[in-house]
Protein backbone atom coordinates (compact mmCIF):
# COMPACT_ATOMS: atom_id res chain seq x y z
CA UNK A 1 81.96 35.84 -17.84
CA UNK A 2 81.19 34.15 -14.23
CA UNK A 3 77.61 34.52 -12.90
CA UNK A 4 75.80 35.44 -16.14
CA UNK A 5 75.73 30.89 -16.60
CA UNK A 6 74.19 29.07 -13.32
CA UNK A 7 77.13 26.94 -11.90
CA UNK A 8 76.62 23.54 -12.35
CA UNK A 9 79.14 21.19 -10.55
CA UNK A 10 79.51 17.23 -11.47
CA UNK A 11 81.33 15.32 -9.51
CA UNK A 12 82.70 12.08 -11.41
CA UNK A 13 84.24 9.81 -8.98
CA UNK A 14 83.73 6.53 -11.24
CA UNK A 15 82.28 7.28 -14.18
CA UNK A 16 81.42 4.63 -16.49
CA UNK A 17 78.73 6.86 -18.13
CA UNK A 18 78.97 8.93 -21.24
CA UNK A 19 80.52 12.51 -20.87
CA UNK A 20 77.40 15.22 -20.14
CA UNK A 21 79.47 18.23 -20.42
CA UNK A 22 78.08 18.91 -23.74
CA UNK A 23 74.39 19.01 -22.72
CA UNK A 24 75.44 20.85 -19.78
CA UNK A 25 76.69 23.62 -22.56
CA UNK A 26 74.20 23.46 -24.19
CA UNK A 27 71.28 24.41 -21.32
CA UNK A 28 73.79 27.18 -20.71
CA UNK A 29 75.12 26.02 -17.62
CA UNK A 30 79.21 27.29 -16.71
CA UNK A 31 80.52 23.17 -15.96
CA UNK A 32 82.93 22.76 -13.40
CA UNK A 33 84.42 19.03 -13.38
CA UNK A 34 85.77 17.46 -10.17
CA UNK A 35 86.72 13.43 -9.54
CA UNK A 36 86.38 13.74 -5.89
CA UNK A 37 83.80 14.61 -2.65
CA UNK A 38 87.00 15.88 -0.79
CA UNK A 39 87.66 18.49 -4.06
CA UNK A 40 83.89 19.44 -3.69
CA UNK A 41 83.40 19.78 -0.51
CA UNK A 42 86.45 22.13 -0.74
CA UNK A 43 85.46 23.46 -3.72
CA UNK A 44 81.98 24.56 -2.15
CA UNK A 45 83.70 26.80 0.21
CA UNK A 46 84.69 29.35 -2.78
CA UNK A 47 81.79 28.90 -4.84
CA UNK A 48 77.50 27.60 -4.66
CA UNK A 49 76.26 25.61 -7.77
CA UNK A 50 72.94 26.53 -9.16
CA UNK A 51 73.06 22.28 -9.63
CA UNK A 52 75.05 19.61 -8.47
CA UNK A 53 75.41 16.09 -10.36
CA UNK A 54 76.77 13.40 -8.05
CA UNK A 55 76.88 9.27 -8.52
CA UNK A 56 75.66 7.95 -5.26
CA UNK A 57 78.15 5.03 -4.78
CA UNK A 58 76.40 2.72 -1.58
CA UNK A 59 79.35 1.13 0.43
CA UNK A 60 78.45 -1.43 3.14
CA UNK A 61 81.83 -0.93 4.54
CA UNK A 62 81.07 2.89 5.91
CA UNK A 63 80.43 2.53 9.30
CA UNK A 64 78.84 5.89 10.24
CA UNK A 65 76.90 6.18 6.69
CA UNK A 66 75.69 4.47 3.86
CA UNK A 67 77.16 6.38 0.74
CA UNK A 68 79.98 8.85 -0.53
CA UNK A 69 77.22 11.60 -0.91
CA UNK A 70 76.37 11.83 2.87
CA UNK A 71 78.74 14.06 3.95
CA UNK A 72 78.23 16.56 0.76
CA UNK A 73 74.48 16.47 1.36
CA UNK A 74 75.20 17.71 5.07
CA UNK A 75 76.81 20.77 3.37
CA UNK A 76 74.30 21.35 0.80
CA UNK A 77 71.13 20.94 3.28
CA UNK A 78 72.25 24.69 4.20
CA UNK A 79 71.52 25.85 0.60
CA UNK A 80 68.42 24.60 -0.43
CA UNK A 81 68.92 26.32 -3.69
CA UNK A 82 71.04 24.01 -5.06
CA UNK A 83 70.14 21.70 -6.37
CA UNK A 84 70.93 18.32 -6.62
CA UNK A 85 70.90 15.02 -9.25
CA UNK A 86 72.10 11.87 -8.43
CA UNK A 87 73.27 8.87 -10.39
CA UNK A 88 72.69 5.23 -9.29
CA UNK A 89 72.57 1.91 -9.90
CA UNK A 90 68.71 0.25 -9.62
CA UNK A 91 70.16 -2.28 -7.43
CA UNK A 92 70.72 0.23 -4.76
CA UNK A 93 67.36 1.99 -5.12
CA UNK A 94 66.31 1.38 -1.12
CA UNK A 95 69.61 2.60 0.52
CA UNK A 96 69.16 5.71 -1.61
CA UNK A 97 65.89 6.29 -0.52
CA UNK A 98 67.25 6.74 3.25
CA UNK A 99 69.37 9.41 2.15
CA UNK A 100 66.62 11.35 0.30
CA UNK A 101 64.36 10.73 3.60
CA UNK A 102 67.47 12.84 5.28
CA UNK A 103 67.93 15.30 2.41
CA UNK A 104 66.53 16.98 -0.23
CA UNK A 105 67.41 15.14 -3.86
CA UNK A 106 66.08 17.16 -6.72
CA UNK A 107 66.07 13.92 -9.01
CA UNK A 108 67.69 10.51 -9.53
CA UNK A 109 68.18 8.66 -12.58
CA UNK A 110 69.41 5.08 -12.76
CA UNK A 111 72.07 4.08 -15.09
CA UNK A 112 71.99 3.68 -17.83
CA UNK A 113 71.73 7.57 -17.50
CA UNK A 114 68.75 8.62 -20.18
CA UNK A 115 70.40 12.11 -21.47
CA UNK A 116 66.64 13.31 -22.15
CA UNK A 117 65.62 12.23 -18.41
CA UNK A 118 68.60 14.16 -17.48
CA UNK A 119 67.92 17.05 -19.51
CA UNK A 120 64.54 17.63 -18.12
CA UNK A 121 65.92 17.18 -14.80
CA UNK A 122 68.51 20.29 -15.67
CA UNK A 123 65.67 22.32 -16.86
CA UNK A 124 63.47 21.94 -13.73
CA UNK A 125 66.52 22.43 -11.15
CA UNK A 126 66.83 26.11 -12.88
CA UNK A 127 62.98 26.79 -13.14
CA UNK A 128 62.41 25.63 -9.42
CA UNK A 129 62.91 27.76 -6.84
CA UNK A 130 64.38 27.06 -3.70
């Protein structure tokens, strides 16, 4: 049944990472997998995750921002209850630091993703209020 599980929403644009659907279960989280920021951003319209889990993929190229997640952190800055983990790679560590100066990043874990760093990160996101 919908809305007895809090919503969590991955988004999986690259991957590379082991699947975390599983331990998503298993908190008790309802898992909805999408493999774009277009499909979530869309997908945000119908429905608010308790959590989202993003990659933050840095692109030099962008020439009004500095990642994919930019535009889906706009969105979510209106529901500060959701909340939000982020993937990324070490090397890119400063340039994700600008974003979370801009908007509110529950955690971030470098990969390789630590499934018991991301676990307690799961757990807190529920316990914490907005």
């Amino acid at each position: 049944m919908t809305g007895q599980r809090p919503l969590l929403l991955a988004i999986i644009e690259l991957g590379g990472y082991p699947n975390f659907a599983p331990l998503y279960e298993r908190l008790g989280f309802e898992v909805v997998a999408l493999a774009s920021q277009r499909k979530a951003r869309s997908f945000l319209k119908e429905r608010l995750p308790a959590v989202v889990v993003a990659e933050y993929n840095f692109q030099s190229d962008f020439r009004d921002r500095s990642s994919n997640l930019e535009t889906l952190m706009a969105v979510l800055q209106r529901h500060p209850e959701a909340k939000v983990v982020v993937f990324y790679q070490a090397e890119h560590a400063v340039k994700l630091e600008g974003l979370r100066s801009r908007f509110a990043v529950h955690a971030a874990l470098t990969y390789p993703i630590d499934p018991a760093r991301l676990e307690e990160a799961l757990r807190a996101a529920v316990a914490t209020p907005a």
